[in-house]
C-alpha atoms as a PDB file:
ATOM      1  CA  UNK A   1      67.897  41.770  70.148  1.00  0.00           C
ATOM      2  CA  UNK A   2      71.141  42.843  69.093  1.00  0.00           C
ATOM      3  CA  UNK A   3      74.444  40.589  70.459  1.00  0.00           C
ATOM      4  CA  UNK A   4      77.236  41.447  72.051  1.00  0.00           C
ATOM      5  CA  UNK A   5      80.487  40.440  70.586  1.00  0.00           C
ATOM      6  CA  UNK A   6      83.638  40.693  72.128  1.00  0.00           C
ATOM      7  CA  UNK A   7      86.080  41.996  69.531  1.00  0.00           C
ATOM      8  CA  UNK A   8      89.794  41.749  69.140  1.00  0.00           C
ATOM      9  CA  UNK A   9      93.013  40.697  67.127  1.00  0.00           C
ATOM     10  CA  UNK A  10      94.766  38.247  69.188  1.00  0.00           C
ATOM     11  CA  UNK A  11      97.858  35.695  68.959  1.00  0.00           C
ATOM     12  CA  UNK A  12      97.066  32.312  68.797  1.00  0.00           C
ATOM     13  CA  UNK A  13      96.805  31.926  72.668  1.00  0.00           C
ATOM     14  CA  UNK A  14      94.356  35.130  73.313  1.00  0.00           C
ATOM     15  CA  UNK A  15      96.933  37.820  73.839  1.00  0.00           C
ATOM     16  CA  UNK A  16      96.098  41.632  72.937  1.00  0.00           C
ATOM     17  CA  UNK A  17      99.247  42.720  73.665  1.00  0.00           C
ATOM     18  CA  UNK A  18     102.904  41.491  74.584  1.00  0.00           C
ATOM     19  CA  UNK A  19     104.540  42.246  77.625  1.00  0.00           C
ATOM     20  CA  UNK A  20     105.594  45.639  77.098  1.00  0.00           C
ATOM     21  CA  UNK A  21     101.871  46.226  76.495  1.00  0.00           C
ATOM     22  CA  UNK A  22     102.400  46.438  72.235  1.00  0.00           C
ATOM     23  CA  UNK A  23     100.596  44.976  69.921  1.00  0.00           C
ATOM     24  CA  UNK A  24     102.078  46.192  66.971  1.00  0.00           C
ATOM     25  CA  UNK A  25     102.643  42.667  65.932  1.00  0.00           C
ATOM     26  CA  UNK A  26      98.734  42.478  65.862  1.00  0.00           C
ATOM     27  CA  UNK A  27      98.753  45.194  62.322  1.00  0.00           C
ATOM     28  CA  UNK A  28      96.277  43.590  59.972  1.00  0.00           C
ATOM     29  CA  UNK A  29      97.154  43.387  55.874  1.00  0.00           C
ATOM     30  CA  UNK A  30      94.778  44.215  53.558  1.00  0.00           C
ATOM     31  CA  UNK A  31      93.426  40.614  53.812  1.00  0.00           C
ATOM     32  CA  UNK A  32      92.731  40.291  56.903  1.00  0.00           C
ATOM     33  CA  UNK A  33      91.759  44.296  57.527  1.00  0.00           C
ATOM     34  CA  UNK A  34      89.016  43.633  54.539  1.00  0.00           C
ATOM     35  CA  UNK A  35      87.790  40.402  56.518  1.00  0.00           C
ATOM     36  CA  UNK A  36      87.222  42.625  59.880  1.00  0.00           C
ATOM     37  CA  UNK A  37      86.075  45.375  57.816  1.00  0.00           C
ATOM     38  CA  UNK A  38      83.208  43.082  57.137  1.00  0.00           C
ATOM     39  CA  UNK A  39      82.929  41.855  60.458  1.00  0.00           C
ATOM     40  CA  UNK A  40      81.931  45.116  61.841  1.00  0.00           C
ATOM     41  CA  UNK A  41      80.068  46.483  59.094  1.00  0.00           C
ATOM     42  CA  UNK A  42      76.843  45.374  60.987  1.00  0.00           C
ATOM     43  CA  UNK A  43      78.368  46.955  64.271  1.00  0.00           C
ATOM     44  CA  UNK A  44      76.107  49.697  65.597  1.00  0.00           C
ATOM     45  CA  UNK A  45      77.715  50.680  68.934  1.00  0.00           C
ATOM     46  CA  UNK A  46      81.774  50.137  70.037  1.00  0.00           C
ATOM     47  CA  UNK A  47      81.870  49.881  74.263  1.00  0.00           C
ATOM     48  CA  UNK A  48      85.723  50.696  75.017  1.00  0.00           C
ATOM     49  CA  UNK A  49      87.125  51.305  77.945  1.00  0.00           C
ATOM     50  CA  UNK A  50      89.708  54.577  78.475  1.00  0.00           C
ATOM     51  CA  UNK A  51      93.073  52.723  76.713  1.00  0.00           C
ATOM     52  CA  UNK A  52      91.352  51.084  73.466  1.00  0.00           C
ATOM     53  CA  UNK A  53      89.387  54.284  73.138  1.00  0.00           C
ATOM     54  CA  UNK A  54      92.526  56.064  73.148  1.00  0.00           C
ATOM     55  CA  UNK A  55      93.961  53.797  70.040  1.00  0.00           C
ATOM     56  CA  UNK A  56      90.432  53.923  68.501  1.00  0.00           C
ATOM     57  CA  UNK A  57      90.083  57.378  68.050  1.00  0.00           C
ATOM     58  CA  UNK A  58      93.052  57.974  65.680  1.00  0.00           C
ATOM     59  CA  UNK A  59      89.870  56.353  63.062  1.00  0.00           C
ATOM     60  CA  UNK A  60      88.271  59.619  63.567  1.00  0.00           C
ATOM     61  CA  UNK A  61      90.478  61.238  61.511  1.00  0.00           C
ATOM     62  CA  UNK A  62      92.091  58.600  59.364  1.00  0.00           C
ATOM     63  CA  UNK A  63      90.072  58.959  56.091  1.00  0.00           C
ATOM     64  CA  UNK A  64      91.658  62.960  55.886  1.00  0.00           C
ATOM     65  CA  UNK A  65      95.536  61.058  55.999  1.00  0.00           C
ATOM     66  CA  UNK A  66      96.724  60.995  52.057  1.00  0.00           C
ATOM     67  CA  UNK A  67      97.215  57.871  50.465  1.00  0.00           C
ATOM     68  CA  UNK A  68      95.355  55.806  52.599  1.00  0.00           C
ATOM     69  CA  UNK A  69      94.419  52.500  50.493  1.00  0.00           C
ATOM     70  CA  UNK A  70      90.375  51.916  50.316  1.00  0.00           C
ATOM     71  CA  UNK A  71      90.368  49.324  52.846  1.00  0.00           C
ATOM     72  CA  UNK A  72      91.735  51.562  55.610  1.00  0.00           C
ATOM     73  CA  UNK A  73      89.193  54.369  54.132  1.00  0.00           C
ATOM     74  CA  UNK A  74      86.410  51.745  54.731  1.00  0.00           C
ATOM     75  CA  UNK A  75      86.894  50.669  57.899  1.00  0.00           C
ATOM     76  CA  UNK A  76      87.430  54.550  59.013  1.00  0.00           C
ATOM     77  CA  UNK A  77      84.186  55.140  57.581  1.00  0.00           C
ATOM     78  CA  UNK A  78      82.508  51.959  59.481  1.00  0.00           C
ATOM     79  CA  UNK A  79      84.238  53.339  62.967  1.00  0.00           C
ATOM     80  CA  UNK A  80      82.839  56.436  62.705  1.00  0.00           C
ATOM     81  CA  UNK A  81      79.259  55.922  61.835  1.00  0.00           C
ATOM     82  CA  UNK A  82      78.746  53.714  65.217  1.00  0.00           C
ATOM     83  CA  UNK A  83      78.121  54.930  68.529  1.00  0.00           C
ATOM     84  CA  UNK A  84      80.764  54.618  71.269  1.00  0.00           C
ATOM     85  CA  UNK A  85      80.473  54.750  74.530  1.00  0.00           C
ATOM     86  CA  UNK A  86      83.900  55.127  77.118  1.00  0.00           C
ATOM     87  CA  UNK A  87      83.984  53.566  80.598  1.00  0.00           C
ATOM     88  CA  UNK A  88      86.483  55.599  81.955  1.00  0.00           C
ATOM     89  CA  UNK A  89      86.749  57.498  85.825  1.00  0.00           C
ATOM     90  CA  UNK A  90      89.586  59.805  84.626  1.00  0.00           C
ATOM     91  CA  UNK A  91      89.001  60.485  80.701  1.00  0.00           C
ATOM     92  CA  UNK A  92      87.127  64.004  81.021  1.00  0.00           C
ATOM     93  CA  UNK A  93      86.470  64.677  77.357  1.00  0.00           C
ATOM     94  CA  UNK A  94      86.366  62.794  73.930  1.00  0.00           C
ATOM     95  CA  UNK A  95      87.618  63.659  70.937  1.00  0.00           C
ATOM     96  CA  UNK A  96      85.180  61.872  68.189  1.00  0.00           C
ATOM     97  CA  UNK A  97      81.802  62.140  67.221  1.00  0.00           C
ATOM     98  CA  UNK A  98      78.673  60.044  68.443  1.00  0.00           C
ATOM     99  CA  UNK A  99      80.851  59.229  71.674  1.00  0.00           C
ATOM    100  CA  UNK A 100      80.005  59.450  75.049  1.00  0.00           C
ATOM    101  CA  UNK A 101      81.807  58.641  79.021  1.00  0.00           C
ATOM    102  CA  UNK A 102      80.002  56.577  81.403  1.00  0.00           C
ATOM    103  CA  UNK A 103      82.171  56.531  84.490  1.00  0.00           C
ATOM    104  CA  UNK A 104      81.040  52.825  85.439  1.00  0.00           C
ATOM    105  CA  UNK A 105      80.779  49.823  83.781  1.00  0.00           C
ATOM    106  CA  UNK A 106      77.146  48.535  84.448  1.00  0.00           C
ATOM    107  CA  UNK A 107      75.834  45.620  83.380  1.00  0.00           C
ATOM    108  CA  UNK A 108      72.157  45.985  83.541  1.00  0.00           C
ATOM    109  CA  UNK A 109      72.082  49.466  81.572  1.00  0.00           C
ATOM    110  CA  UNK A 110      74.277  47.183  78.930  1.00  0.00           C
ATOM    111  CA  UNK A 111      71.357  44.404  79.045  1.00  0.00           C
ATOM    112  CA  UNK A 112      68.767  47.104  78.424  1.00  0.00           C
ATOM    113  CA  UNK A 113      70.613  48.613  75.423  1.00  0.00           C
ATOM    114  CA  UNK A 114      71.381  45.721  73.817  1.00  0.00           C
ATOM    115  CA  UNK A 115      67.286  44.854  73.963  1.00  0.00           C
ATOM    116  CA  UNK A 116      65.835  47.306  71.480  1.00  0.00           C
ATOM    117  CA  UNK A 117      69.006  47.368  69.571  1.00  0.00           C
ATOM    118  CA  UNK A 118      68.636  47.330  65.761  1.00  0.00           C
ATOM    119  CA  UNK A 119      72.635  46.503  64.944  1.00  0.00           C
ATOM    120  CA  UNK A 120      75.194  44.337  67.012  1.00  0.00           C
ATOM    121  CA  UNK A 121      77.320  45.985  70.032  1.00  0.00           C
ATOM    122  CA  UNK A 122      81.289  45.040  70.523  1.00  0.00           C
ATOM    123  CA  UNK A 123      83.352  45.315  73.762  1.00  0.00           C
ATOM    124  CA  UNK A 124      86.736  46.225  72.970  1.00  0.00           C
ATOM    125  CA  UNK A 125      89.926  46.082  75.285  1.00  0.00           C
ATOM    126  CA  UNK A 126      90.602  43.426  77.503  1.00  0.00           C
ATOM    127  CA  UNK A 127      89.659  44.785  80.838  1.00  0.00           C
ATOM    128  CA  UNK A 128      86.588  45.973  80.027  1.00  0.00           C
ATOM    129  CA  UNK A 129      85.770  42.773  77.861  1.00  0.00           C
ATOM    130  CA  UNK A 130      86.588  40.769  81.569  1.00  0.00           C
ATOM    131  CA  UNK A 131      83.981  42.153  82.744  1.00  0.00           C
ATOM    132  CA  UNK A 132      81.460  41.962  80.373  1.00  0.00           C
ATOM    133  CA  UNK A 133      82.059  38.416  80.307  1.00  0.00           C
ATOM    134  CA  UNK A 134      82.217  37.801  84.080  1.00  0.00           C
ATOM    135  CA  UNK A 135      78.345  39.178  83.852  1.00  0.00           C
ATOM    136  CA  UNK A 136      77.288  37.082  81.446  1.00  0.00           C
ATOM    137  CA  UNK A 137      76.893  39.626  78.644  1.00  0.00           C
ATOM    138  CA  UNK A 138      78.868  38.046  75.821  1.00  0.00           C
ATOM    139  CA  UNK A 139      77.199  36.542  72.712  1.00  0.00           C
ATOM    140  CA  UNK A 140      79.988  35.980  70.673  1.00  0.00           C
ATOM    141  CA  UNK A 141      84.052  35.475  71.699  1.00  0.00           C
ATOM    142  CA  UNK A 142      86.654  37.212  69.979  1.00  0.00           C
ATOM    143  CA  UNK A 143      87.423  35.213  66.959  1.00  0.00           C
ATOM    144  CA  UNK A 144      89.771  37.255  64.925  1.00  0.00           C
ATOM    145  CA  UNK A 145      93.473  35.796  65.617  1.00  0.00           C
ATOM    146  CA  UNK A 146      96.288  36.865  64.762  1.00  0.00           C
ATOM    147  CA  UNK A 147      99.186  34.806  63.281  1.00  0.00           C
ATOM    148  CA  UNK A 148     101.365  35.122  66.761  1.00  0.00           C
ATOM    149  CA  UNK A 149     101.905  33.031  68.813  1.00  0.00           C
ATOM    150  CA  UNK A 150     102.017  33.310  72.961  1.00  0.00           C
ATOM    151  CA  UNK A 151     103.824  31.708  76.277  1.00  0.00           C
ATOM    152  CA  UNK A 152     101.598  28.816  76.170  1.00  0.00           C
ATOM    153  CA  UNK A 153     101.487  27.759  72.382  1.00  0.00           C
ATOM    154  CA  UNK A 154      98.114  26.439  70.919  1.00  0.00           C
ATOM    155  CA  UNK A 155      99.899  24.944  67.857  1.00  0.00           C
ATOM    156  CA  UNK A 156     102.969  22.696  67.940  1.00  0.00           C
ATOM    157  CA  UNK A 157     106.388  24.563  67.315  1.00  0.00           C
ATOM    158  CA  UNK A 158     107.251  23.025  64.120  1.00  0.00           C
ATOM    159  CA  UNK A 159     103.693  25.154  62.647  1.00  0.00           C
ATOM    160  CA  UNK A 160     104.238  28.311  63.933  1.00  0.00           C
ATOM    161  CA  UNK A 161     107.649  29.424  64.187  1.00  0.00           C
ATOM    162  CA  UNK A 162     109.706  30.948  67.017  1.00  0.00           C
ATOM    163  CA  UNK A 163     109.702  34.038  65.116  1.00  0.00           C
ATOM    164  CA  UNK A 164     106.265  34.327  64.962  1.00  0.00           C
ATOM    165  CA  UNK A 165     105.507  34.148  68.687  1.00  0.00           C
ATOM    166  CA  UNK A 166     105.046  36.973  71.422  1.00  0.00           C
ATOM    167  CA  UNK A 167     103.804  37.038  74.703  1.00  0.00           C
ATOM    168  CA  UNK A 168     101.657  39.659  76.705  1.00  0.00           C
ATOM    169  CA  UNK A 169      97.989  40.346  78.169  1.00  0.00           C
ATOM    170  CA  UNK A 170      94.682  38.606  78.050  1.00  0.00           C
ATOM    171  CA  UNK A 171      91.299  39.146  79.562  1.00  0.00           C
ATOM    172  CA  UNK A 172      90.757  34.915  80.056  1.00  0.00           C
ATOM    173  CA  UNK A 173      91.871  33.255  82.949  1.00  0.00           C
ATOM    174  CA  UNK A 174      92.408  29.928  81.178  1.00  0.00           C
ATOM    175  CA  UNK A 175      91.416  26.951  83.700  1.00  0.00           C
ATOM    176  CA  UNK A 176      92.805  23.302  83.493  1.00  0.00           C
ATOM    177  CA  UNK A 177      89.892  21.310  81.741  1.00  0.00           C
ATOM    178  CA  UNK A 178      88.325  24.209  80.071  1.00  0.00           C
ATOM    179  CA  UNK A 179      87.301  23.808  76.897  1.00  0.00           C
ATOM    180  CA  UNK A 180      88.741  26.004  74.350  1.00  0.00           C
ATOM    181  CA  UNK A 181      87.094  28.512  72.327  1.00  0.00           C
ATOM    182  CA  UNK A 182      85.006  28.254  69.593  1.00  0.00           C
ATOM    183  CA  UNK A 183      86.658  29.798  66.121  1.00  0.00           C
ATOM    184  CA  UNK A 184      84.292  30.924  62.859  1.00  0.00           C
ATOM    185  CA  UNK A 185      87.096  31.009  60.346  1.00  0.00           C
ATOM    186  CA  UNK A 186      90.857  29.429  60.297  1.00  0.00           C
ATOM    187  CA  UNK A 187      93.448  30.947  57.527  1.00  0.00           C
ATOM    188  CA  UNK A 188      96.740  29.926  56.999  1.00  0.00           C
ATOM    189  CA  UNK A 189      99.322  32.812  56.917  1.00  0.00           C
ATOM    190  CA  UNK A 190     103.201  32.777  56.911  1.00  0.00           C
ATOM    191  CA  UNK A 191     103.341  29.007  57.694  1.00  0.00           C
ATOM    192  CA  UNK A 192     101.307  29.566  61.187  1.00  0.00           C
ATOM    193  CA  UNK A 193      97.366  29.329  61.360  1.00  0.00           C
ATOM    194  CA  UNK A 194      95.113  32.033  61.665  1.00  0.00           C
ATOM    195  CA  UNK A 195      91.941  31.683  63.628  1.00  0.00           C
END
């Protein structure tokens, strides 16, 4: 059976985006694009909802930009070879190959798909991630982190910088007493850890 993972670049304290809804801050360098590039190599179908389909699909065309260095050329060529399906009520057409529109979001037609799967399924965008979790769906967390920071820091000040700190959107409703996340791989980056 194939997992679901929910995939994302996020500051230190699970933020996709700061407040103005950017996440420019979030732009991978060749280092860490190389380590996601590998990440969803094994990735066999991307679940997006309308917005993070609507930044995805500039991969569609990315390999014809010139100059593009090989590991922006790889992961182009990893986006497009997977499947991806859009939850979306308004999106009427899609722009990419191997992509389809389900108007709603339903978890038991994501149970049976991820059964027979052969290759590993990620849930991108926060919203739609929500709910994927709220039904119990998730194998894996997001674990790629960026070096940012957030409102509510996860490291002390004097490790990651004021610079280095945003503020923005999440899908997790962080509870008093929760436990925190699990992490597969911590980097240190520009004097601020990366998780």
């Amino acid at each position: 059976m194939a997992k679901l993972i929910y995939s994302a670049i996020t500051s230190l304290d699970g933020y996709v985006a700061d407040e103005d809804g950017n996440f420019d801050w979030a732009a991978p360098d060749e280092e860490v694009h190389t380590f996601v590039n590998d990440l969803e190599r094994p990735v066999g179908t991307y679940l997006y909802g309308r917005r993070m389909y609507e930044v995805m699909v500039d991969w569609e065309t990315a390999h014809t930009l010139a100059d593009q260095p090989p590991f922006v050329q790889d992961f182009a060529e990893i986006w497009q070879a997977a499947d991806k399906i859009v939850y979306s009520k308004t999106l009427e057409t899609v722009s990419s190959d191997r992509t389809r529109i389900e108007r709603d979001f339903d978890p038991e037609a994501v149970r049976q798909m991820k059964a027979p799967a052969g290759r590993d399924i990620t849930v991108g965008g926060p919203d739609l991630a929500a709910q994927a979790i709220k039904a119990g769906l998730v194998d894996e967390p997001p674990v790629r982190r960026a070096h940012r920071g957030g409102r509510r820091q996860t490291v002390p000040s004097q490790q990651c910088p004021p610079e280095a700190r945003t503020a923005g959107r999440t899908p997790f409703r962080q509870r008093r007493g929760s436990p925190p996340l699990p992490h597969q791989d911590v980097r240190r980056r520009r004097r601020c850890p990366d998780v």
